[in-house]
Protein backbone atom coordinates (compact mmCIF):
# COMPACT_ATOMS: atom_id res chain seq x y z
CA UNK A 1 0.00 0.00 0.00
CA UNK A 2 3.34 2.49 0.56
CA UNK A 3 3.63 2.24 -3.21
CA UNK A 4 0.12 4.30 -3.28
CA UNK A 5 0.30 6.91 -1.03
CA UNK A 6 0.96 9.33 -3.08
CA UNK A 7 -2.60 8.35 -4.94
CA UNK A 8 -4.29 8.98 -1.64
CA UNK A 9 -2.75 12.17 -0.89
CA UNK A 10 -3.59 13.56 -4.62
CA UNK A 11 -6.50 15.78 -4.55
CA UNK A 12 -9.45 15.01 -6.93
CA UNK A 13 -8.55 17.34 -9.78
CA UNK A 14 -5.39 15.87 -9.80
CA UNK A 15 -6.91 12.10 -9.64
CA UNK A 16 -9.18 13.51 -12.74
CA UNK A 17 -6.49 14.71 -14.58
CA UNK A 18 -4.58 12.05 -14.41
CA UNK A 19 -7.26 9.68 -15.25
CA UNK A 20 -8.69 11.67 -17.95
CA UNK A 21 -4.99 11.47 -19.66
CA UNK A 22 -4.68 8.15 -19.26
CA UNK A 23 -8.21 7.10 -20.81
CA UNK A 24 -7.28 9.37 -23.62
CA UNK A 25 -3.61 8.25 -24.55
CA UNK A 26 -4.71 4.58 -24.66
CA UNK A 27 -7.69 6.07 -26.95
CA UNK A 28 -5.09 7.43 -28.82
CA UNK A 29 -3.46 4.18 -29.18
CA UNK A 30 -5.80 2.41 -29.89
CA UNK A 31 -6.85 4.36 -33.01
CA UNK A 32 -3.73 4.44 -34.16
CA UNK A 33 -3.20 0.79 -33.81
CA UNK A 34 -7.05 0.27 -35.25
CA UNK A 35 -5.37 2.50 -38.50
CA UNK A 36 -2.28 0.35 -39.39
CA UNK A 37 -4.45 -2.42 -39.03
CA UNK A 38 -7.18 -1.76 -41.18
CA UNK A 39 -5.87 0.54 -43.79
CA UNK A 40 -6.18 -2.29 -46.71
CA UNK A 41 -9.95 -1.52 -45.65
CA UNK A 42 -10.62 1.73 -45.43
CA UNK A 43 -12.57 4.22 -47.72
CA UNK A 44 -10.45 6.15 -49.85
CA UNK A 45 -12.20 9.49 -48.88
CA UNK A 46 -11.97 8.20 -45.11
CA UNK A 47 -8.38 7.78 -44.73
CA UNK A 48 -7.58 8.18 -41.40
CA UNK A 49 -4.35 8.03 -38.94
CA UNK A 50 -1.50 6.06 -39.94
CA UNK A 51 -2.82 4.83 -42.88
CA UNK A 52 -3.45 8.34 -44.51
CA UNK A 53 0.40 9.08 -43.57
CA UNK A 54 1.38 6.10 -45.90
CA UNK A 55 -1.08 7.02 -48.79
CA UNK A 56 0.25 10.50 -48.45
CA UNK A 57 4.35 9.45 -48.59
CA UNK A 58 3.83 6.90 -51.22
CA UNK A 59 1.83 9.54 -53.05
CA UNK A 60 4.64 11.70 -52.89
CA UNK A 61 7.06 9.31 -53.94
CA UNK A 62 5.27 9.19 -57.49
CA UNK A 63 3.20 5.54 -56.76
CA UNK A 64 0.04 5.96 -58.63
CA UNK A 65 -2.64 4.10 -57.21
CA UNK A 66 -1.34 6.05 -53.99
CA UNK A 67 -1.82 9.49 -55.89
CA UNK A 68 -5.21 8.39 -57.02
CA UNK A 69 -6.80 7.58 -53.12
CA UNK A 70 -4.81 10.66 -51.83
CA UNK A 71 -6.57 12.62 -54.46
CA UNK A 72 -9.62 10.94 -53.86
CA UNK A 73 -9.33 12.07 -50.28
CA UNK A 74 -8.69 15.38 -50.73
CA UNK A 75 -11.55 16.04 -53.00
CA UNK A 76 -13.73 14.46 -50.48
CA UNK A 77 -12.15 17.03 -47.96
CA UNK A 78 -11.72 20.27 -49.84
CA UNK A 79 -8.83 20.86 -52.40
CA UNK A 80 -6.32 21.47 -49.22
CA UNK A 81 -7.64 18.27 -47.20
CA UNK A 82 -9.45 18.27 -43.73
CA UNK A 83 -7.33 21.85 -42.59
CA UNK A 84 -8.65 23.92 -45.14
CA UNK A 85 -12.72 23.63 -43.22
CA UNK A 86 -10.47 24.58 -40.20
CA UNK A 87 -9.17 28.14 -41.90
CA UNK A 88 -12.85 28.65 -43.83
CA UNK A 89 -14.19 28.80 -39.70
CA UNK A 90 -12.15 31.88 -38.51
């Protein structure tokens, strides 16, 4: 029990904090994870994670069938991708 006493003298916004950022890295991990593994699955206007970072480099290394899903991407996401609905907000 010595190993948690510094749990017990934490106060709660602490114990939140540190929960919340631990429920939200391994929710972070797991989507990445979930991304390598299903990439040979995913929409080519859904490309998400992981996946959408290897379209995008193979793209840019001249493959073609790459070029064709990133460019099927970013016309499902506006001519910039997903960052360009960011800058149209402000």
């Amino acid at each position: 029990m010595a190993r948690l006493s510094w749990w017990h003298r934490c106060s709660c916004g602490w114990k939140f904090l540190l929960t919340f950022l631990s429920v939200f890295g391994a929710w972070t991990g797991w989507w990445w994870i979930d991304s390598a593994r299903t990439c040979d699955r995913q929409a080519p206007a859904a490309l998400h994670g992981f996946c959408l970072m290897q379209v995008r480099e193979r793209a840019r290394q001249g493959d073609a069938a790459a070029q064709r899903a990133y460019g099927r991407y970013l016309e499902a996401h506006g001519e910039h991708g997903p960052d360009s609905a960011r800058a149209d907000r402000r």
